[in-house]
Protein backbone atom coordinates (compact mmCIF):
# COMPACT_ATOMS: atom_id res chain seq x y z
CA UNK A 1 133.89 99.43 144.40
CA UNK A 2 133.53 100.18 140.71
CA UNK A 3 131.55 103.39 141.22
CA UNK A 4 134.07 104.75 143.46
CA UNK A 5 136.56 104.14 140.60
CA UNK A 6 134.23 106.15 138.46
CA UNK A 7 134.18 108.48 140.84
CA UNK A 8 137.96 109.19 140.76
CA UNK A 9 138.22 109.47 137.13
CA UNK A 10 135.54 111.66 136.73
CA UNK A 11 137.01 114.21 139.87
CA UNK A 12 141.12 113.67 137.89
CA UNK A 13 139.60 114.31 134.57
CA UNK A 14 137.93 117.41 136.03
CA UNK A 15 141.34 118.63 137.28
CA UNK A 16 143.20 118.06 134.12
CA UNK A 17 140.52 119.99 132.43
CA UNK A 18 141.13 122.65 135.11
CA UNK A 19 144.41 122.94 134.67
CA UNK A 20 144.76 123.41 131.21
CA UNK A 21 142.30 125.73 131.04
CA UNK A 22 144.20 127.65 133.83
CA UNK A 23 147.58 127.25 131.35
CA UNK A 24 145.36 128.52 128.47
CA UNK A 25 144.60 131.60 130.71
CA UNK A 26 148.23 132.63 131.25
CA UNK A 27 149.32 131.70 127.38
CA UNK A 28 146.90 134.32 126.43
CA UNK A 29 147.95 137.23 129.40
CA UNK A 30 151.54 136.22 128.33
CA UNK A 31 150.71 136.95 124.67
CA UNK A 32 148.75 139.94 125.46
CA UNK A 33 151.49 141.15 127.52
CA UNK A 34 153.96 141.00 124.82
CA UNK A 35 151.73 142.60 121.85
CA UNK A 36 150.73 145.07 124.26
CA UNK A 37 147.20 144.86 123.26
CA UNK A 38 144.47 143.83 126.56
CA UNK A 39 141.86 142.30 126.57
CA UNK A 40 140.53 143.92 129.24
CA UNK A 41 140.22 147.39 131.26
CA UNK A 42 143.53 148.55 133.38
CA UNK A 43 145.25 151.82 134.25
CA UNK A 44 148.17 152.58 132.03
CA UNK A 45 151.13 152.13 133.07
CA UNK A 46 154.77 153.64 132.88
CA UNK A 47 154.99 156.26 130.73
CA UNK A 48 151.66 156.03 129.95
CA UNK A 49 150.74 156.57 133.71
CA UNK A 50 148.97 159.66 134.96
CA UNK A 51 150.35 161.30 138.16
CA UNK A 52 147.80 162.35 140.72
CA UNK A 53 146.93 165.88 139.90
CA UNK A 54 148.39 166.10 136.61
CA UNK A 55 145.95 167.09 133.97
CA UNK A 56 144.65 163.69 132.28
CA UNK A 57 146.86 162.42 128.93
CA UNK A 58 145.65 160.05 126.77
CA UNK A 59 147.47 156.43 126.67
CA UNK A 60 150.19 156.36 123.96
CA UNK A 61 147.91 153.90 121.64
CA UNK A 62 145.13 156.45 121.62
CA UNK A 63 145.03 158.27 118.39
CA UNK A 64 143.31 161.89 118.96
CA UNK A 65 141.41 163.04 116.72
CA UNK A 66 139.94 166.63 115.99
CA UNK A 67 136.40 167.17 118.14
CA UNK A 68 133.40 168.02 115.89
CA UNK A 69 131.18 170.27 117.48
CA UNK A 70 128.85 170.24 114.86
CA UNK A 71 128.18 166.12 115.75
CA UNK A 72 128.40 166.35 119.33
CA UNK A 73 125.35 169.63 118.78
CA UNK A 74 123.25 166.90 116.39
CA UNK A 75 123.66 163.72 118.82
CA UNK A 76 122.38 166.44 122.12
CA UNK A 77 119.34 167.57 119.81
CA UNK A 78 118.30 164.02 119.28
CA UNK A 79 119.67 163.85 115.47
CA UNK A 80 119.23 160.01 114.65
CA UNK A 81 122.67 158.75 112.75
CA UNK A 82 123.07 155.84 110.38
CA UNK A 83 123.50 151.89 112.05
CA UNK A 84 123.58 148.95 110.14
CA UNK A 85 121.63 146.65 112.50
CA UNK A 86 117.76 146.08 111.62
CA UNK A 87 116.98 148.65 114.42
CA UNK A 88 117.43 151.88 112.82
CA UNK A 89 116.42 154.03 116.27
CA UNK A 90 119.58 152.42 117.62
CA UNK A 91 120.63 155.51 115.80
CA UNK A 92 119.16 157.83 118.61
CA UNK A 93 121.93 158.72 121.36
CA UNK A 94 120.18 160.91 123.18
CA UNK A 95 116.49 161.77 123.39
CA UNK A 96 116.35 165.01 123.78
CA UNK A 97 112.58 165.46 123.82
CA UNK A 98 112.66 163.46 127.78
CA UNK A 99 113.24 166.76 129.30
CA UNK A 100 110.33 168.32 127.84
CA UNK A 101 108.07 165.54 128.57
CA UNK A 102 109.06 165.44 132.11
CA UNK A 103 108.86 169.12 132.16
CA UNK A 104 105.39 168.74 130.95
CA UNK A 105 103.98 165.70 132.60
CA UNK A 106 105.47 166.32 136.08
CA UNK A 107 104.98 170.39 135.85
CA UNK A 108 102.66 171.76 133.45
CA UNK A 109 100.03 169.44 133.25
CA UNK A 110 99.35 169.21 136.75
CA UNK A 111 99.49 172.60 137.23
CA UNK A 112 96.72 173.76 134.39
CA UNK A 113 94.56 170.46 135.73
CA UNK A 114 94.75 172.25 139.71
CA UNK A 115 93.77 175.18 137.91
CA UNK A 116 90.91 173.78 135.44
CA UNK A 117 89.32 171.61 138.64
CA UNK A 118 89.84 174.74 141.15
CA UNK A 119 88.43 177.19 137.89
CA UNK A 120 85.31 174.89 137.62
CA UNK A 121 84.47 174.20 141.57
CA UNK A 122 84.72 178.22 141.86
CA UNK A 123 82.49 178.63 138.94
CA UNK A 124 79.96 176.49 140.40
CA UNK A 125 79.99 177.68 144.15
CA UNK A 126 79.54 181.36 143.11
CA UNK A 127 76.65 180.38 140.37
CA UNK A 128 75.19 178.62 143.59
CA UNK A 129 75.19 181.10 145.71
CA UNK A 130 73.64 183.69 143.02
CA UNK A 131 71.54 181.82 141.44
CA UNK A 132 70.54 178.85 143.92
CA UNK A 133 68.84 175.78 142.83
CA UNK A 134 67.03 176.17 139.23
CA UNK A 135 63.45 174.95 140.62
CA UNK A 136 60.08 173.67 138.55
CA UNK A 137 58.70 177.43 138.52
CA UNK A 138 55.28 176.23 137.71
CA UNK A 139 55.99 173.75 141.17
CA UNK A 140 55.49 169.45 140.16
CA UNK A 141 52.44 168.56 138.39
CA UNK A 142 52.49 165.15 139.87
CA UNK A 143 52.66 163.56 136.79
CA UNK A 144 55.25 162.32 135.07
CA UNK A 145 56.13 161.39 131.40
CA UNK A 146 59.08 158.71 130.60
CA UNK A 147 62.50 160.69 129.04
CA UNK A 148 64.77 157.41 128.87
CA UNK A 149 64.14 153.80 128.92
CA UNK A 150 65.58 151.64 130.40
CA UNK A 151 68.50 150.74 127.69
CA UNK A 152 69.06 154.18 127.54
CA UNK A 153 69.33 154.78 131.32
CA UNK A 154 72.24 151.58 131.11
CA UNK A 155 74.00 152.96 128.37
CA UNK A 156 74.47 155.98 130.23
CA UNK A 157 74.99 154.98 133.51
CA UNK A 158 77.99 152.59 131.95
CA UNK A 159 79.76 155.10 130.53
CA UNK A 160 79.15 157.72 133.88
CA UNK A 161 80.22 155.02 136.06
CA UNK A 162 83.63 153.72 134.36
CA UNK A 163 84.42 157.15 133.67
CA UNK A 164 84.51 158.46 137.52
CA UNK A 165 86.66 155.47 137.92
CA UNK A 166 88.88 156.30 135.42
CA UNK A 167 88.76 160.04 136.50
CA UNK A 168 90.04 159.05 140.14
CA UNK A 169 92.48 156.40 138.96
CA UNK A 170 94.17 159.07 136.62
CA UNK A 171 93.83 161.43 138.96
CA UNK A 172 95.63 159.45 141.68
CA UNK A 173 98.38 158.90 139.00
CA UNK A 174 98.59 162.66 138.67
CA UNK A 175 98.56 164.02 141.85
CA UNK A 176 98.52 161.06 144.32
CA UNK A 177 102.52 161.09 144.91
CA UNK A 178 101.91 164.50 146.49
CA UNK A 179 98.46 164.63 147.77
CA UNK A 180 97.21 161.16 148.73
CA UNK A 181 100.65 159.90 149.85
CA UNK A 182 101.27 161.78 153.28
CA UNK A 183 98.09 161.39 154.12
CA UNK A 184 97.63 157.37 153.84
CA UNK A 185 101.08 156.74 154.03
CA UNK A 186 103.23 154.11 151.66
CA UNK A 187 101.83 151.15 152.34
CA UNK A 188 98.20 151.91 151.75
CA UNK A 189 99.18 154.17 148.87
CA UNK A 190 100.66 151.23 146.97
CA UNK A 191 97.68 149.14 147.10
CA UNK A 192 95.37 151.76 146.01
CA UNK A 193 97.40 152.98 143.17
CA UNK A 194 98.35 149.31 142.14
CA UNK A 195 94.33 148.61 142.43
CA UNK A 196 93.43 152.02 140.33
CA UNK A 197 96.47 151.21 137.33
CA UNK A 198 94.12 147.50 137.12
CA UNK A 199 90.65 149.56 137.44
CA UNK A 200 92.18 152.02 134.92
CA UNK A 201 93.16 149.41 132.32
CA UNK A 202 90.23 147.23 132.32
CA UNK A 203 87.73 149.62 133.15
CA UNK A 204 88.57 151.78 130.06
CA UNK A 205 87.12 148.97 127.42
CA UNK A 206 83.95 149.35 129.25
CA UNK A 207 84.43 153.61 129.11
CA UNK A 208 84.67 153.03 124.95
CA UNK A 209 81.54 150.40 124.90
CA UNK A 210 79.50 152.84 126.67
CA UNK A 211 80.37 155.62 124.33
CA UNK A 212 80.02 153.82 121.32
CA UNK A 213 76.39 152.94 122.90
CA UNK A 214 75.21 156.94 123.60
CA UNK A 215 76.65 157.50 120.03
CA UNK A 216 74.28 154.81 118.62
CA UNK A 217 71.19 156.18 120.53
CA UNK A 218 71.61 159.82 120.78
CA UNK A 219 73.52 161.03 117.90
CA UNK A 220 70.25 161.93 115.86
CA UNK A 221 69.22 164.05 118.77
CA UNK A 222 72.19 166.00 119.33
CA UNK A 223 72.59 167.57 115.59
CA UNK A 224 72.40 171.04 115.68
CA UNK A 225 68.91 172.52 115.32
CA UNK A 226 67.95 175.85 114.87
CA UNK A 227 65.87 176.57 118.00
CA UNK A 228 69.43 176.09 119.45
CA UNK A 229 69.77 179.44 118.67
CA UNK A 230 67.70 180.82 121.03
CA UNK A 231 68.32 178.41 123.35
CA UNK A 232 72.14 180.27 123.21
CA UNK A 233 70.43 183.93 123.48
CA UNK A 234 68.47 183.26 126.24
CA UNK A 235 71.54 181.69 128.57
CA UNK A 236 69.31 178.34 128.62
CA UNK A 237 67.86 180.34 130.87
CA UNK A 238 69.77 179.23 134.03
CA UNK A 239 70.64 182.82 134.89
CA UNK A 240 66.98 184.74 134.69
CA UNK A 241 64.39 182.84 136.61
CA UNK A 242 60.71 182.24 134.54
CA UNK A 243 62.75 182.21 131.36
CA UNK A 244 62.83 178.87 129.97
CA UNK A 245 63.78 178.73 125.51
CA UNK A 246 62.20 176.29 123.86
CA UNK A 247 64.21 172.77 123.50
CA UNK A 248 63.95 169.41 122.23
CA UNK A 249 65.09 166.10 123.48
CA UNK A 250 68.31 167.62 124.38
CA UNK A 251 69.25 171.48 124.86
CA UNK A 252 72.79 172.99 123.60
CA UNK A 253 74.29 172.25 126.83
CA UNK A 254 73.72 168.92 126.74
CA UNK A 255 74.33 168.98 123.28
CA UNK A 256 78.01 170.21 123.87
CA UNK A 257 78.23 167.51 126.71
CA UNK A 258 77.43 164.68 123.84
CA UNK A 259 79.92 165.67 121.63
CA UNK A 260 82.60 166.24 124.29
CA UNK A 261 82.03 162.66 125.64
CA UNK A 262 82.05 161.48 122.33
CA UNK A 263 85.20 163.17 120.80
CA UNK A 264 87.05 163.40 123.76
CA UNK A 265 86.18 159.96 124.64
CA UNK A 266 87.15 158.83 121.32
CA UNK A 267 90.56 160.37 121.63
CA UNK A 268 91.56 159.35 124.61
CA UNK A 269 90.45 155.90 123.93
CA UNK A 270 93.15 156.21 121.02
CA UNK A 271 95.41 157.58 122.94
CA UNK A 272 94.93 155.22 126.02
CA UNK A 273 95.76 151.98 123.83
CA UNK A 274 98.84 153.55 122.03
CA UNK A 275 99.28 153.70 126.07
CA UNK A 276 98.70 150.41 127.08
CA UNK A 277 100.24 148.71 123.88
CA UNK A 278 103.77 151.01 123.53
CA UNK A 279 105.98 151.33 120.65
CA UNK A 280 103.10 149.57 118.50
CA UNK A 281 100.76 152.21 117.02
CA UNK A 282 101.83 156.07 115.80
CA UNK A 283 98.87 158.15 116.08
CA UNK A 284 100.69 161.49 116.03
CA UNK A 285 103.16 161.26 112.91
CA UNK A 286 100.15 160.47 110.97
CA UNK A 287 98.05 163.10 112.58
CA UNK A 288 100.67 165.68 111.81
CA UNK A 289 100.81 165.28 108.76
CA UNK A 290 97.29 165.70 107.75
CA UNK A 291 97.40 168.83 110.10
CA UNK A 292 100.48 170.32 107.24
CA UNK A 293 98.07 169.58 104.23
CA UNK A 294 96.42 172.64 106.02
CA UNK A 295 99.23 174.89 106.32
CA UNK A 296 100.37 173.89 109.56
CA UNK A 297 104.29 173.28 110.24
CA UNK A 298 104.69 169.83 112.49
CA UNK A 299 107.36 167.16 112.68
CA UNK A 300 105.91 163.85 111.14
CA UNK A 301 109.10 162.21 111.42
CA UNK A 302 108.91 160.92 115.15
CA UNK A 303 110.08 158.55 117.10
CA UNK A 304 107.81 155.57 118.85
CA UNK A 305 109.86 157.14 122.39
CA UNK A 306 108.30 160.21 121.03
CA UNK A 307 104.87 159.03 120.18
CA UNK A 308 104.54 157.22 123.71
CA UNK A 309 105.54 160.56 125.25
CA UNK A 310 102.70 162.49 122.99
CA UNK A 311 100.20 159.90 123.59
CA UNK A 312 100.90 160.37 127.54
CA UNK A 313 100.95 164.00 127.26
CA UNK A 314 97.49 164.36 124.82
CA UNK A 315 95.56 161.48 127.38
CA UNK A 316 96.24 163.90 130.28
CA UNK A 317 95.18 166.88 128.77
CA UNK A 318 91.95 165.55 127.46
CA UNK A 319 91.33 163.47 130.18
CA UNK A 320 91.67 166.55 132.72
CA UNK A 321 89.06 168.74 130.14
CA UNK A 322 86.61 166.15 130.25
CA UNK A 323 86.77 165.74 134.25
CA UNK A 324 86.11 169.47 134.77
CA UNK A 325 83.61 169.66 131.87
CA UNK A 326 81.60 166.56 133.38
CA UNK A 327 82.16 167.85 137.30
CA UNK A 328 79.74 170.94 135.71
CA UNK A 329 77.33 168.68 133.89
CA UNK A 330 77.21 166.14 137.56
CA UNK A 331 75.98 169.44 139.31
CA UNK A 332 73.40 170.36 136.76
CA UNK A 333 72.00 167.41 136.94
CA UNK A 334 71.56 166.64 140.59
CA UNK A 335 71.93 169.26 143.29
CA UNK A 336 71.56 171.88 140.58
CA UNK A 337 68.49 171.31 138.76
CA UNK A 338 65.41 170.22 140.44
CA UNK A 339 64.07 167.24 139.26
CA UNK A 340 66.54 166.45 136.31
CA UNK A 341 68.00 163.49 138.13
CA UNK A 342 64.98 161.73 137.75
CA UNK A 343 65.70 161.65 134.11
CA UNK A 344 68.79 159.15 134.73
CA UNK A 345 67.65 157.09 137.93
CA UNK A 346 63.93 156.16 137.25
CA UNK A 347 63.58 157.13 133.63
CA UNK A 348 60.47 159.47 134.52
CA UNK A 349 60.16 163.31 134.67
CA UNK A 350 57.40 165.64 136.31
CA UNK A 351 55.50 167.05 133.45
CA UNK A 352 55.94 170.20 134.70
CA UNK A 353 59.97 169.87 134.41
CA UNK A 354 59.95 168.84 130.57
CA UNK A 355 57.16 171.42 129.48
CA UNK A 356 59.83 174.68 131.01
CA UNK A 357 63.14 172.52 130.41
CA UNK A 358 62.16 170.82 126.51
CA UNK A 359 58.72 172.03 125.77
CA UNK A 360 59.57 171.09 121.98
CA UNK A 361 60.33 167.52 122.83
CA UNK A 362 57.28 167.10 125.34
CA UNK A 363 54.56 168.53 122.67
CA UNK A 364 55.96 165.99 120.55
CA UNK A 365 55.49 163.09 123.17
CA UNK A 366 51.77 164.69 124.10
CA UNK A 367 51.18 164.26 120.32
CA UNK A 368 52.63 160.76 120.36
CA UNK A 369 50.33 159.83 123.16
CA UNK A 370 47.02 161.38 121.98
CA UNK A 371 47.39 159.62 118.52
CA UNK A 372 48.16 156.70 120.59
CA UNK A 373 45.21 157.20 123.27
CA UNK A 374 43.04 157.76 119.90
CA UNK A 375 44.01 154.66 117.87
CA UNK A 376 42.87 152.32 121.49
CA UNK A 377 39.36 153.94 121.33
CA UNK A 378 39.25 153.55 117.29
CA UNK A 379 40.07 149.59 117.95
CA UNK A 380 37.37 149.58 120.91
């Protein structure tokens, strides 16, 4: 009995409350009305009214002013203006730079990556076919002498193997929409792109461990030396057959492959976190303006919008280099080179191979292992 009481007074207290709030409504319309200032959006009315096909007036409480073509030319060319709020690109009206982004991410790019990977698969076809497989010319001795160790072999093969990931996750991001999408159709193209964007995020700390790794073992081999000189002369000798320039542990082709993992690798790993963390680190304003100390003429004034759009630009183009460079360097050593995958998969090499390929670096293991076969029989 006494709750259904409560109950009333609650559900005539909610009316009254209702009500007024309803008469509070219509004061301020009323009041509105009679100032003739709204509070909200309506066609004009009256005079003020525009008749259909009439060219369009301005309401009588407009004030027009004088157009400035000077401002509206500024706010289309992405001129930032002056706010008072903390957030100073609130400035920005319009970014101008999208289009050219879009025109190169969705145009440009793609088009000099089809013709890099299509360059580079031509490249390697017609060497094939003229030059065939680069075989042992002295045929395998049989016996073989260790190149990498095992530490070596896993630094390596973690940096090769997060890499083609990375490589066929970008690529998918690239060219997927149009290539891969027909083909396996939406629903299948969703979960492999949405399983390649995870692969490509994750996957890319291991990419930077394993090039931080071959820097720390290989970087004392890969300094320029000068029996790289007629290493260069000679071709490498992968276009005369019997001519094989002396080398150490690594040759100036592999040489250049080093230092293109490792810068490029470097750089897009920059470039990849400004990526995955947006709006929080400018690479390029900076970058620019050490580039002017040397005569150059760059904007260092940019915004984070703009440094996202550089960073995306600058991964794609390094990132598509690297992929044709390294499509080259898988064919040398596998299918193109006889016996120089055994370097990578069980550490070993014929003899034979290392005393044509890097007869430098395999006198200097034969020395290491007579001085070692002599010190056993000294201690016997």
């Amino acid at each position: 009995m006494i709750e259904g009481r409560i109950f009333l007074i609650a559900k005539l207290l909610s009316v009254v409350v209702m009500l007024v709030l309803m008469l509070a409504g219509g004061v301020a319309v009323a009041q509105e009305a009679a100032t003739g200032t709204t509070g909200y959006v309506r066609p004009p009315s009256g005079q003020d009214a525009q008749k259909w096909g009439a060219p369009a007036q301005l309401p009588a409480t407009v004030v027009p002013q004088e157009s400035d073509p000077k401002i509206w030319r500024d706010i289309r060319f992405g001129v930032v203006g002056l706010v008072s709020i903390p957030d100073k690109q609130a400035g920005l009206l319009i970014q101008s730079g999208s289009a050219d982004w879009i025109d190169y991410r969705n145009v440009k790019v793609p088009a000099w990556g089809a013709w890099g990977l299509a360059g580079m698969l031509a490249l390697l076809v017609i060497f094939f076919a003229l030059r065939g497989r680069v075989r042992v010319d002295s045929g395998l001795s049989g016996r073989t002498v260790e190149r990498f160790n095992g530490f070596e072999r896993f630094a390596h093969w973690l940096t090769a193997g997060s890499f083609i990931i990375l490589a066929l996750s970008g690529l998918n991001m690239l060219y997927g929409r149009q290539a891969l999408l027909p083909l396996l159709g939406p629903d299948t193209f969703a979960g492999l792109t949405s399983a390649g964007k995870f692969a490509h995020a994750y996957l890319a700390f291991v990419f930077m461990a394993g090039v931080i790794l071959i820097l720390l073992l290989w970087v004392r081999h890969n300094l320029p030396d000068k029996s790289d000189l007629l290493w260069i002369v000679k071709g490498g000798g992968m276009f005369v057959k019997g001519s094989h320039p002396p080398a150490r542990k690594f040759n100036v082709g592999q040489k250049a492959i080093f230092w293109i993992v490792v810068i490029g690798g470097f750089s897009i790993s920059l470039t990849g976190l400004a990526l995955m963390f947006p709006f929080t680190i400018p690479l390029f304003a900076d970058s620019f303006s050490v580039a002017n100390n040397f005569g150059f003429s760059l904007p260092t004034e940019l915004t984070m919008l703009q440094e996202v759009q550089l960073s995306q630009i600058w991964h794609s183009i390094v990132g598509l280099i690297m992929i044709v460079i390294i499509i080259a360097h898988i064919y040398i050593g596998s299918v193109g080179m006889e016996g120089a995958l055994d370097a990578m998969l069980s550490g070993q090499v014929d003899e034979n191979w290392a005393r044509e390929h890097h007869s430098l670096w395999f006198e200097g293991e034969a020395e290491k292992g007579a001085a070692a076969g002599k010190s056993k029989e000294e201690a016997t």
